[in-house]
Protein backbone atom coordinates (compact mmCIF):
# COMPACT_ATOMS: atom_id res chain seq x y z
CA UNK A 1 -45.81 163.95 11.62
CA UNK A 2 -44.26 164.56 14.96
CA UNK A 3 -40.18 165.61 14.95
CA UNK A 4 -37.91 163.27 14.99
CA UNK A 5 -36.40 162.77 17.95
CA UNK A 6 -32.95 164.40 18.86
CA UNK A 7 -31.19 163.85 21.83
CA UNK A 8 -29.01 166.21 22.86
CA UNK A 9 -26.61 164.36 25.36
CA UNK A 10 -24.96 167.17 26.97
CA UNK A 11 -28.49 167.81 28.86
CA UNK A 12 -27.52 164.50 30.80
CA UNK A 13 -25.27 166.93 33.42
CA UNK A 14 -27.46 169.13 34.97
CA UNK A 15 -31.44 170.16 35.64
CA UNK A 16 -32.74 168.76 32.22
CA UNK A 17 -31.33 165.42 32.87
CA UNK A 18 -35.01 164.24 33.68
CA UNK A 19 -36.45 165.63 30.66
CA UNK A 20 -33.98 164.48 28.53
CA UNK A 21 -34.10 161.05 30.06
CA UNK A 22 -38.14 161.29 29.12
CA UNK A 23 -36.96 162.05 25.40
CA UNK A 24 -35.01 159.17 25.23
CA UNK A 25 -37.73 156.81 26.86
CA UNK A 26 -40.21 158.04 24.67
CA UNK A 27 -37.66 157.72 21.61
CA UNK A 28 -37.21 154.00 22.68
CA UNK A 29 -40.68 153.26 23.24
CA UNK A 30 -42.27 154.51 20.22
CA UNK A 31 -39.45 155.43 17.28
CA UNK A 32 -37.00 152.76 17.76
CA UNK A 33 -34.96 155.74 16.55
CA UNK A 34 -33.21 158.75 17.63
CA UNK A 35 -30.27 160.89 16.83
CA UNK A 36 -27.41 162.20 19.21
CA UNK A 37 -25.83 165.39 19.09
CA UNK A 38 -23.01 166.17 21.33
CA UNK A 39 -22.07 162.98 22.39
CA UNK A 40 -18.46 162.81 23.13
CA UNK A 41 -16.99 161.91 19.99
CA UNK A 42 -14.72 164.93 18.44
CA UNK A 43 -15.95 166.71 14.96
CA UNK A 44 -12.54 166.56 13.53
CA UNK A 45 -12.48 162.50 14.28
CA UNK A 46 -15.47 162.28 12.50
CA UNK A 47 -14.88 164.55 9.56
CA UNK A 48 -11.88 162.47 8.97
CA UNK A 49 -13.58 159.32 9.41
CA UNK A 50 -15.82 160.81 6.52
CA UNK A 51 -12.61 161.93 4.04
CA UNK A 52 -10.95 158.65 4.40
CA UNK A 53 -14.32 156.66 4.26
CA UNK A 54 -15.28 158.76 0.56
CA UNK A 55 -11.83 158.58 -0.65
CA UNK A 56 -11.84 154.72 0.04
CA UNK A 57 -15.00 154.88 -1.80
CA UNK A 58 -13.74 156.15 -4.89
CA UNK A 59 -10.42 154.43 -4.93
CA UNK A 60 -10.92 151.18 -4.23
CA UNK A 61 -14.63 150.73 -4.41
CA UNK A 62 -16.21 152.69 -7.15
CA UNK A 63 -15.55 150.76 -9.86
CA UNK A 64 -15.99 147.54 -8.87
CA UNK A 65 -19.60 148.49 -8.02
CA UNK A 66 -19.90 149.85 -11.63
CA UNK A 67 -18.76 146.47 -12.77
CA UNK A 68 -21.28 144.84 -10.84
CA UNK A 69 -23.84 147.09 -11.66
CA UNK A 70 -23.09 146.62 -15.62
CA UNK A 71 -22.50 142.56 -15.46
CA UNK A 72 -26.55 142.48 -14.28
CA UNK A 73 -27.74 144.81 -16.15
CA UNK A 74 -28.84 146.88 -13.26
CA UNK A 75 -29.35 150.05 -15.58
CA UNK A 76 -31.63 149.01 -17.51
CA UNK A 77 -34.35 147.04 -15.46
CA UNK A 78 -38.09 147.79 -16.01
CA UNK A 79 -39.54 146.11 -13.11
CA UNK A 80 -38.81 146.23 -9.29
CA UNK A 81 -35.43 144.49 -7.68
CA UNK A 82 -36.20 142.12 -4.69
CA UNK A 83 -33.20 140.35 -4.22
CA UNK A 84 -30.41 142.72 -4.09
CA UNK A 85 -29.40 145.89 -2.82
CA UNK A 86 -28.21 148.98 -4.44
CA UNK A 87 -24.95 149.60 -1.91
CA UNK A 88 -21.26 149.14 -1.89
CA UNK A 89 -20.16 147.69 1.44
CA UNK A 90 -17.58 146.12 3.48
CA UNK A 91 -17.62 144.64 6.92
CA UNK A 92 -15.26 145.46 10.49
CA UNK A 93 -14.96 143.66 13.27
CA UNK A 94 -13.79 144.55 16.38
CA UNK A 95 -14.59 142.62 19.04
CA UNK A 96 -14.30 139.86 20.24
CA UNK A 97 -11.32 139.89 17.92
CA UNK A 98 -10.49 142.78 15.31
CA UNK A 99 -10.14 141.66 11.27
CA UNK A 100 -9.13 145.72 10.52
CA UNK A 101 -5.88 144.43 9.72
CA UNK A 102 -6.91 142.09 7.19
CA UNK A 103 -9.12 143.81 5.32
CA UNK A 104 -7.20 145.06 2.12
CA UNK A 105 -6.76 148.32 0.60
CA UNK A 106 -7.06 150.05 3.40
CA UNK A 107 -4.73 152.76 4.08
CA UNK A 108 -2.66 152.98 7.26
CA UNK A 109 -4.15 156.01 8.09
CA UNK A 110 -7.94 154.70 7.64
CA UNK A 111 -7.25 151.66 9.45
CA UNK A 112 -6.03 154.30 12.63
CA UNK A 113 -8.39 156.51 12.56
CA UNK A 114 -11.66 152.98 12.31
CA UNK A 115 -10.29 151.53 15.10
CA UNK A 116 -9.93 154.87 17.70
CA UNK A 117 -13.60 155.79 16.15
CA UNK A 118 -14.79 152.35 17.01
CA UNK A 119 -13.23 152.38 20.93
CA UNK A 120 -15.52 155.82 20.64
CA UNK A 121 -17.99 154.60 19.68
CA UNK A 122 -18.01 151.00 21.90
CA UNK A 123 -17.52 153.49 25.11
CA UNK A 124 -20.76 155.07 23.51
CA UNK A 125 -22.72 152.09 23.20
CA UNK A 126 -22.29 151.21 27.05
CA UNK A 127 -23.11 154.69 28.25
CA UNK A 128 -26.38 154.49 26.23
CA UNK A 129 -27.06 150.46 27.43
CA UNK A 130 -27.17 151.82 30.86
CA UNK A 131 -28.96 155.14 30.34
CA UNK A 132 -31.86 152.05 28.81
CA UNK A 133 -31.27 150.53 31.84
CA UNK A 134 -32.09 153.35 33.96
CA UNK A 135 -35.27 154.12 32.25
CA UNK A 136 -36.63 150.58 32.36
CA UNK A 137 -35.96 150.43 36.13
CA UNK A 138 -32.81 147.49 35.33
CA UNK A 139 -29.97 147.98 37.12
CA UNK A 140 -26.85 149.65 35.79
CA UNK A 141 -25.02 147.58 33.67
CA UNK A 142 -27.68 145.12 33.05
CA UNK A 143 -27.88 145.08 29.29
CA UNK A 144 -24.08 144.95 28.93
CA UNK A 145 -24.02 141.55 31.12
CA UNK A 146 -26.78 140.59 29.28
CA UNK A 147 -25.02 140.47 26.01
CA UNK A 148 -21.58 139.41 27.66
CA UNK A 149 -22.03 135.61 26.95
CA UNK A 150 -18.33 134.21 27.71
CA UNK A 151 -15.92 136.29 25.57
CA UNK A 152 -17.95 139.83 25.69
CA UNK A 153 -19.97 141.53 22.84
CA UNK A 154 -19.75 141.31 19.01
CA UNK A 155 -18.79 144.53 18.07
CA UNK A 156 -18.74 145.74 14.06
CA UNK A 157 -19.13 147.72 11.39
CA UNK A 158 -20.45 147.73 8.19
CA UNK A 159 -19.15 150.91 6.16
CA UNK A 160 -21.88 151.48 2.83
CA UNK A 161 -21.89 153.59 0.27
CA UNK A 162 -24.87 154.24 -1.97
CA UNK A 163 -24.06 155.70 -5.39
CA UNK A 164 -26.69 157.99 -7.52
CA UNK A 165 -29.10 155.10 -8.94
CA UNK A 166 -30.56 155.75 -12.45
CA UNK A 167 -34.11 153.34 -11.54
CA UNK A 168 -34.31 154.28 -7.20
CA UNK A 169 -37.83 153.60 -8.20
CA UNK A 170 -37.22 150.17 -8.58
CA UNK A 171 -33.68 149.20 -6.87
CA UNK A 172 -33.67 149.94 -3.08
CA UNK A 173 -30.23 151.51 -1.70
CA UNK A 174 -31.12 148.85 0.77
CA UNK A 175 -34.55 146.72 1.28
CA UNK A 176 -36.61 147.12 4.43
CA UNK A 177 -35.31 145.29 7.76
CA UNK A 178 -35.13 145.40 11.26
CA UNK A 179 -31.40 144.55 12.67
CA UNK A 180 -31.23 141.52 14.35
CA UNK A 181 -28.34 142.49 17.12
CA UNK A 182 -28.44 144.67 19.93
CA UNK A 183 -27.75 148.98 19.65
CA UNK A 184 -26.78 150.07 16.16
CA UNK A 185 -24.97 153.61 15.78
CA UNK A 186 -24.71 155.13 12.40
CA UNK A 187 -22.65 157.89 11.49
CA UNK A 188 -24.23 159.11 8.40
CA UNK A 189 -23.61 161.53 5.23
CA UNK A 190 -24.87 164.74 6.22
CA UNK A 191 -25.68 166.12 3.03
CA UNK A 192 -27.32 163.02 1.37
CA UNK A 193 -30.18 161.77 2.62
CA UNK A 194 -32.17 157.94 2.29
CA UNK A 195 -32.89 156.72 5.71
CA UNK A 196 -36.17 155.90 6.30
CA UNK A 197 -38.08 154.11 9.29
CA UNK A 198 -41.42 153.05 9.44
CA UNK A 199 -43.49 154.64 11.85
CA UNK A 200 -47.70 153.83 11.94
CA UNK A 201 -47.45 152.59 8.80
CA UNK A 202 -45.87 155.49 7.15
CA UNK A 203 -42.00 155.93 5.89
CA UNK A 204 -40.42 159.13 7.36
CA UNK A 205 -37.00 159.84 6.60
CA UNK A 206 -34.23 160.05 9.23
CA UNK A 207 -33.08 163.77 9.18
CA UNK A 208 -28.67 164.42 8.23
CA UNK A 209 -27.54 166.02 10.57
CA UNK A 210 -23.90 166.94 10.54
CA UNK A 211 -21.62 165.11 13.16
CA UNK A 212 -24.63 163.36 14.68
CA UNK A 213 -24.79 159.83 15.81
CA UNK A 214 -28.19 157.91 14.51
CA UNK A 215 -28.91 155.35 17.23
CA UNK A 216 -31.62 152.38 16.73
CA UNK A 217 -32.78 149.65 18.88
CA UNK A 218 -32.08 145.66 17.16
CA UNK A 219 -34.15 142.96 17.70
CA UNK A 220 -32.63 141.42 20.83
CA UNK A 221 -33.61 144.48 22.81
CA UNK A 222 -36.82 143.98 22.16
CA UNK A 223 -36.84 140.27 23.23
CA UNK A 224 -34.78 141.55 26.58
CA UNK A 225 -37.04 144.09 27.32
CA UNK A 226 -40.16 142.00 26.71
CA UNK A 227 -41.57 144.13 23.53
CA UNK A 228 -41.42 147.49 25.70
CA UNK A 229 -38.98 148.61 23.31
CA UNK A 230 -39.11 147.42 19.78
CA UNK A 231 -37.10 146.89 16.98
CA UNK A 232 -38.69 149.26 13.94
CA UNK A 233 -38.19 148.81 10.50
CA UNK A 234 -36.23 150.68 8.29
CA UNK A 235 -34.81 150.94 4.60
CA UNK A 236 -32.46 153.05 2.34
CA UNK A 237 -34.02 154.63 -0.86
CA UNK A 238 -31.64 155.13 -3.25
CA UNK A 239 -30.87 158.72 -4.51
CA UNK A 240 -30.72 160.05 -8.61
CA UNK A 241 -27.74 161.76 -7.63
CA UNK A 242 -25.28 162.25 -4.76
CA UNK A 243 -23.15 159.36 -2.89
CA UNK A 244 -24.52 158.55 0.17
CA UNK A 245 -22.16 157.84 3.27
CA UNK A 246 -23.29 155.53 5.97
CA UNK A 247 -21.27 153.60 9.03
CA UNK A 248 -23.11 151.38 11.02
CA UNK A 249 -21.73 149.92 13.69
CA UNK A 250 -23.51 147.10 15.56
CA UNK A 251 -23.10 146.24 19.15
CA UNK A 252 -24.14 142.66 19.87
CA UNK A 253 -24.58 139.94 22.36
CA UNK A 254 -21.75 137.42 22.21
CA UNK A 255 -22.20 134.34 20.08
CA UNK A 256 -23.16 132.39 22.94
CA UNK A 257 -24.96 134.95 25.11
CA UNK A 258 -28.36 133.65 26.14
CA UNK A 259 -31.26 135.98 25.33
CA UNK A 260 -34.43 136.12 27.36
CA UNK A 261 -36.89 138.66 28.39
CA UNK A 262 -35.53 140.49 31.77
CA UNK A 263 -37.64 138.80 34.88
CA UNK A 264 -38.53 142.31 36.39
CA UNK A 265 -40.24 143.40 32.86
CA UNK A 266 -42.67 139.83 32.60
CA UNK A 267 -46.14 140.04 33.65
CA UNK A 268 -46.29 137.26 35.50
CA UNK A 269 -49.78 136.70 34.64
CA UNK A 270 -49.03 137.18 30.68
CA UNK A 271 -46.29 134.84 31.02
CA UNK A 272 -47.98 131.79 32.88
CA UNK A 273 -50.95 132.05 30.03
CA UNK A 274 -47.95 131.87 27.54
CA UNK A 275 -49.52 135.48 25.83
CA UNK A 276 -46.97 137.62 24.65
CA UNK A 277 -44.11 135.79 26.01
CA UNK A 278 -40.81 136.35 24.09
CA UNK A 279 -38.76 133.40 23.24
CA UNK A 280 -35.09 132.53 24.93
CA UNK A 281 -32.37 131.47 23.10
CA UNK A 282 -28.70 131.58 22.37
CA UNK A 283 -27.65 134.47 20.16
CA UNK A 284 -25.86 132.67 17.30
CA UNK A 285 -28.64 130.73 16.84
CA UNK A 286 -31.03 133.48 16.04
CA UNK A 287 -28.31 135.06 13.53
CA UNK A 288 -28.22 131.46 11.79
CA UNK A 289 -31.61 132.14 11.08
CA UNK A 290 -32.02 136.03 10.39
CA UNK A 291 -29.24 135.48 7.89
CA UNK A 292 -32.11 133.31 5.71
CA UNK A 293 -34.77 135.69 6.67
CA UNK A 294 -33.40 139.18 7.50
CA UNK A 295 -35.39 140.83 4.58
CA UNK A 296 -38.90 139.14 5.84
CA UNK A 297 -41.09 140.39 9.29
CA UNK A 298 -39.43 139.58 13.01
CA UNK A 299 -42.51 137.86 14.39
CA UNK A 300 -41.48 134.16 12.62
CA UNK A 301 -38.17 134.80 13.36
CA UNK A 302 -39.38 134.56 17.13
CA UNK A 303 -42.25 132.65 16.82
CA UNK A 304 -39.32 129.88 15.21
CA UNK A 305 -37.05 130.30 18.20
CA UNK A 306 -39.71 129.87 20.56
CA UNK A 307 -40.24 126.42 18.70
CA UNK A 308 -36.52 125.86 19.23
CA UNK A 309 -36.90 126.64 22.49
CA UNK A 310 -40.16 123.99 23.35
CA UNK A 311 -38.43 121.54 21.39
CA UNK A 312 -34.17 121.41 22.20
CA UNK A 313 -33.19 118.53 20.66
CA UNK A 314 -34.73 119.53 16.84
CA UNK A 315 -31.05 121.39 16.72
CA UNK A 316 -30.42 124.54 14.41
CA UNK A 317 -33.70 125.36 12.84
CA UNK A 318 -32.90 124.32 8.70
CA UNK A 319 -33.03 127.88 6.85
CA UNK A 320 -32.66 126.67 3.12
């Protein structure tokens, strides 16, 4: 198997620019994956993120999930889990409007050092939205607009742990999924591994890599760019031993943004014989439905907004 692919953004200034532009095109066009190292965001930011984020863990956290794990009898199944996840999570949101605040146990110092890593970490998302941009031939600051809709991006993060798991041969840390949204960057554990992606129909882990930044491509990309880039599939398998780290943040359209493949990216040809044609639609109403569906293949999801799309007055698609 071909490396990974690491991106190493400080080539962007200066004669490998080009090259390292190719990585990242290739990365986009046939991973879905990639990992960033020195991108901007300070070690000591990061290694702090991780103390807080493990002590959080342990404090507030741990035992619930052992209560959770005990109360279904999680220990001692003998076949395979499909309908839940072996993770400990809980959700941020940023933008449009920040909940870090409300969120409890959370100490002040945790709650400082989220929010400064997610303006980091926003600012990243836009520099790599327009470095897309500039390999697809859009022009700069396409992608942003495109998921502007009338109050700007969603913007969040979902901070996981993923304790040692006694049966990881039959409980997934987390099932197999594409995301739905638009650029995902995860700052994961570095000495834990359990990221996988699916690449010509094998699983091949995502490398640690200490105070890198694992970026991945979410559905609506792949609708915006007209399938040039895809969304991949990927899962977490859960470990014997070891805690696994991982903060994800998402950076999505708005609610309301309207999703459609870019014009300059549609064979017109293709498009009049309706072949390969992606669908368009608001973003809020594909999330309706991905929350029903987000552990089952991307192609209904689409196929259903299309639908939607030939037929406006059937309203939100039913997802019971």
């Amino acid at each position: 198997m071909e490396n990974f692919p690491v991106i190493n953004m400080e080539s962007l200034n200066g004669e490998k620019r080009a090259i390292t532009m190719d990585k990242i095109k290739d990365a986009c066009e046939n991973w879905g994956f990639f990992e960033l190292v020195n991108h901007g965001i300070p070690p000591e930011m990061m290694d702090t993120v991780e103390r807080l984020t493990k002590g959080h863990y342990k404090k507030c956290m741990e035992q619930r999930f052992r209560e959770l794990v005990a109360s279904k009898g999680l220990e001692y199944v003998q076949k395979e889990v499909h309908d839940l996840d072996w993770e400990s999570t809980f959700h941020l949101k940023h933008l449009p409007e920040s909940n870090i605040f409300q969120i409890p146990d959370l100490d002040d110092d945790y709650r400082k050092v989220m929010k400064e890593f997610a303006v980091k970490l926003e600012k990243l998302a836009e520099e790599l939205l327009d470095l897309l941009c500039e390999n697809l031939g859009l022009e700069k600051g396409y992608l942003k607009n495109a998921f502007h809709g009338s109050n700007g991006p969603t913007f969040g993060t979902k901070v996981s742990n993923y304790p040692p798991c006694p049966k990881p041969d039959l409980i997934k840390g987390l099932r197999a999924h594409t995301d739905a949204g638009g650029i995902i960057l995860l700052f994961q554990d570095d000495k834990v591994s359990g990221l996988q992606l699916l690449k010509d129909g094998q699983w091949v882990d995502v490398p640690p890599m200490r105070h890198s930044i694992v970026v991945n491509l979410g559905d609506q990309l792949e609708v915006i760019t007209n399938g040039k880039y895809k969304s991949v599939l990927h899962r977490v398998v859960a470990q014997t031993d070891g805690n696994r780290m991982s903060i994800a943040s998402f950076y999505n359209p708005g609610s309301d943004a309207v999703i459609y493949p870019a014009p300059v990216l549609v064979d017109r040809e293709a498009e009049e014989a309706s072949e390969g044609t992606y669908p368009k639609f608001v973003f809020e109403d594909y999330m309706k439905l991905y929350a029903a569906l987000k552990f089952q293949a991307k192609e209904p999801r689409f196929e259903a907004m299309k639908a939607m799309e030939s037929s406006p007055n059937l309203g939100p698609i039913a997802t019971a």
